[in-house]
Protein backbone atom coordinates (compact mmCIF):
# COMPACT_ATOMS: atom_id res chain seq x y z
CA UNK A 1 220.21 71.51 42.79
CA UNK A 2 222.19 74.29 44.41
CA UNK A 3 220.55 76.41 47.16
CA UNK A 4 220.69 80.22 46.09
CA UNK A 5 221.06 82.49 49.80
CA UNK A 6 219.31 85.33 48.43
CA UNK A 7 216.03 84.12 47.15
CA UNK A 8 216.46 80.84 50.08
CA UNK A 9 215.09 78.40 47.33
CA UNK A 10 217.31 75.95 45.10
CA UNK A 11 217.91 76.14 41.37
CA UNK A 12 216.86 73.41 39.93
CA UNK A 13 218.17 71.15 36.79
CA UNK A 14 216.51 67.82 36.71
CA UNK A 15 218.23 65.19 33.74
CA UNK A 16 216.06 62.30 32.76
CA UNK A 17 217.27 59.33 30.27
CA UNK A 18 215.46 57.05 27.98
CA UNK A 19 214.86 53.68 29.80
CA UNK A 20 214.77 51.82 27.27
CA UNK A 21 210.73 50.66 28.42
CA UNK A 22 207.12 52.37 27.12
CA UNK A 23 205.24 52.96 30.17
CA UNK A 24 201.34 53.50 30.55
CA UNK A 25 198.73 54.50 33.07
CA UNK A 26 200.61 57.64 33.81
CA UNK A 27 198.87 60.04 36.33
CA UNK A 28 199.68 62.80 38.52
CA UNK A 29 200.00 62.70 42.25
CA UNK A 30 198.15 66.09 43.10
CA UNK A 31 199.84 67.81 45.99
CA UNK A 32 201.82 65.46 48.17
CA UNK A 33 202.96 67.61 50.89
CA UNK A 34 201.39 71.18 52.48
CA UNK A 35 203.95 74.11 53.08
CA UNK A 36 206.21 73.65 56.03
CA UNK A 37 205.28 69.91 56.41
CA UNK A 38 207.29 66.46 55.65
CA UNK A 39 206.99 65.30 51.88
CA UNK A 40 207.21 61.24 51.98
CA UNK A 41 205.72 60.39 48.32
CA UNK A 42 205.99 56.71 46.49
CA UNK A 43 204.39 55.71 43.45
CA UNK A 44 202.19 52.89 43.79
CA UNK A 45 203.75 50.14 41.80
CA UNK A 46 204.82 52.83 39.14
CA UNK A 47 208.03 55.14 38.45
CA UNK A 48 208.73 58.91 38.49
CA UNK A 49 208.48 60.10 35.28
CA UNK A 50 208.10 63.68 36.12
CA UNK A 51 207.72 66.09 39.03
CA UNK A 52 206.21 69.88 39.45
CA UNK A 53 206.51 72.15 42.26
CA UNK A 54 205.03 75.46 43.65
CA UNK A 55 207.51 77.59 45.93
CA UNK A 56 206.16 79.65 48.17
CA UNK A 57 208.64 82.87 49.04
CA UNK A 58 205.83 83.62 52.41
CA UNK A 59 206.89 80.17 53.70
CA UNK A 60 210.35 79.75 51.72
CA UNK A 61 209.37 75.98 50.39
CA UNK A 62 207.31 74.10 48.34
CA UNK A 63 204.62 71.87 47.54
CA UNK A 64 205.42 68.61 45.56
CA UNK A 65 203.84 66.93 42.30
CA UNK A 66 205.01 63.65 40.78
CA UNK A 67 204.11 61.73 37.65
CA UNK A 68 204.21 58.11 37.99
CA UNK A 69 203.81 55.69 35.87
CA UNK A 70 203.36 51.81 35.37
CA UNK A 71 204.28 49.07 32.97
CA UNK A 72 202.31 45.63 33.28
CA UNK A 73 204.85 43.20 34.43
CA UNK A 74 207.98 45.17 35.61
CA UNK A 75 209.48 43.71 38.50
CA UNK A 76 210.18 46.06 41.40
CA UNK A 77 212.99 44.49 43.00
CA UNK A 78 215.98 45.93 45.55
CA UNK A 79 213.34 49.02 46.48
CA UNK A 80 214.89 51.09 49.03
CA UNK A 81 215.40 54.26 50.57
CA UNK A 82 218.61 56.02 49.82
CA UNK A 83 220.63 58.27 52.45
CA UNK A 84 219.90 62.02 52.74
CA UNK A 85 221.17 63.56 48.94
CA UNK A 86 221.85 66.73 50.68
CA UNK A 87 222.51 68.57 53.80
CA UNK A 88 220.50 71.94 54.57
CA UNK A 89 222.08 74.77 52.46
CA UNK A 90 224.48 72.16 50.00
CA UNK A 91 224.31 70.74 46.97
CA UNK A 92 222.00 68.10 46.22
CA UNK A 93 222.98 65.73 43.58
CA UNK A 94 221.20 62.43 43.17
CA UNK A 95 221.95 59.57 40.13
CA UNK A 96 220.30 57.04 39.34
CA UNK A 97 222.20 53.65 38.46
CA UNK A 98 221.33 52.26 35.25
CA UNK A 99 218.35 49.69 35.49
CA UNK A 100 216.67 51.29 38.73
CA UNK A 101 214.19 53.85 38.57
CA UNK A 102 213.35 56.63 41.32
CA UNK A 103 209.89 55.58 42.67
CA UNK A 104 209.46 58.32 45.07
CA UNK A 105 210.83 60.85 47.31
CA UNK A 106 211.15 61.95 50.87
CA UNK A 107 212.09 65.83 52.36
CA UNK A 108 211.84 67.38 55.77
CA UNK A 109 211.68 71.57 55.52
CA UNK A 110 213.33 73.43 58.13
CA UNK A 111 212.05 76.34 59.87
CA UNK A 112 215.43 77.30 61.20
CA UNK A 113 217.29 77.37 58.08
CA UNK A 114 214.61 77.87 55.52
CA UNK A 115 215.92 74.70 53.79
CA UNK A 116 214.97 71.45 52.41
CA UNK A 117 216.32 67.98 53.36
CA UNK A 118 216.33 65.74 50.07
């Protein structure tokens, strides 16, 4: 995503791939984070298979959806937290290696710079 100054939100172009695996028991999250607050989502034993937002141009951020989903015997191996994908006000580009699977996500909104933290 790139942050655009004059509306202070990012454009966003999310790129998905097929995995290669039919998942089930998809659901949504409902809201995982409140304007102005720390977003710190993970699917329970499942995978992001899609995400929604609602921006807010009062408090200049936005409110976080995810779709996960599961597949009976997957192994979830190697889970981990990556570093920060952006810093305030740059880019934010985040791939996935082949074989892993993003299985949540975690943002801190600032204030000060009307930015998020990816």
């Amino acid at each position: 995503s790139l942050h655009d100054d004059h509306f202070e939100d990012r454009i966003w172009d999310w790129r998905c791939q097929p995995s290669g695996f039919e998942f089930e028991s998809c659901s949504w999250s409902g809201d995982m984070n409140q304007f102005d607050e720390v977003l710190s989502f993970e699917c329970n034993n499942g995978v992001v298979t899609g995400v929604e937002s609602t921006n807010s141009d009062n408090y200049e951020d936005r409110i976080w959806n995810f779709k996960c989903c599961t597949k009976p015997n997957l192994c979830y191996s190697e889970c981990g937290v990556s570093a920060p994908a952006n810093e305030y006000d740059g880019p934010l580009s985040y791939l996935v290696d082949p074989g892993y699977f993003l299985t949540g996500a975690d943002s801190v909104h600032s204030n000060h710079y009307e930015y998020i933290l990816f």
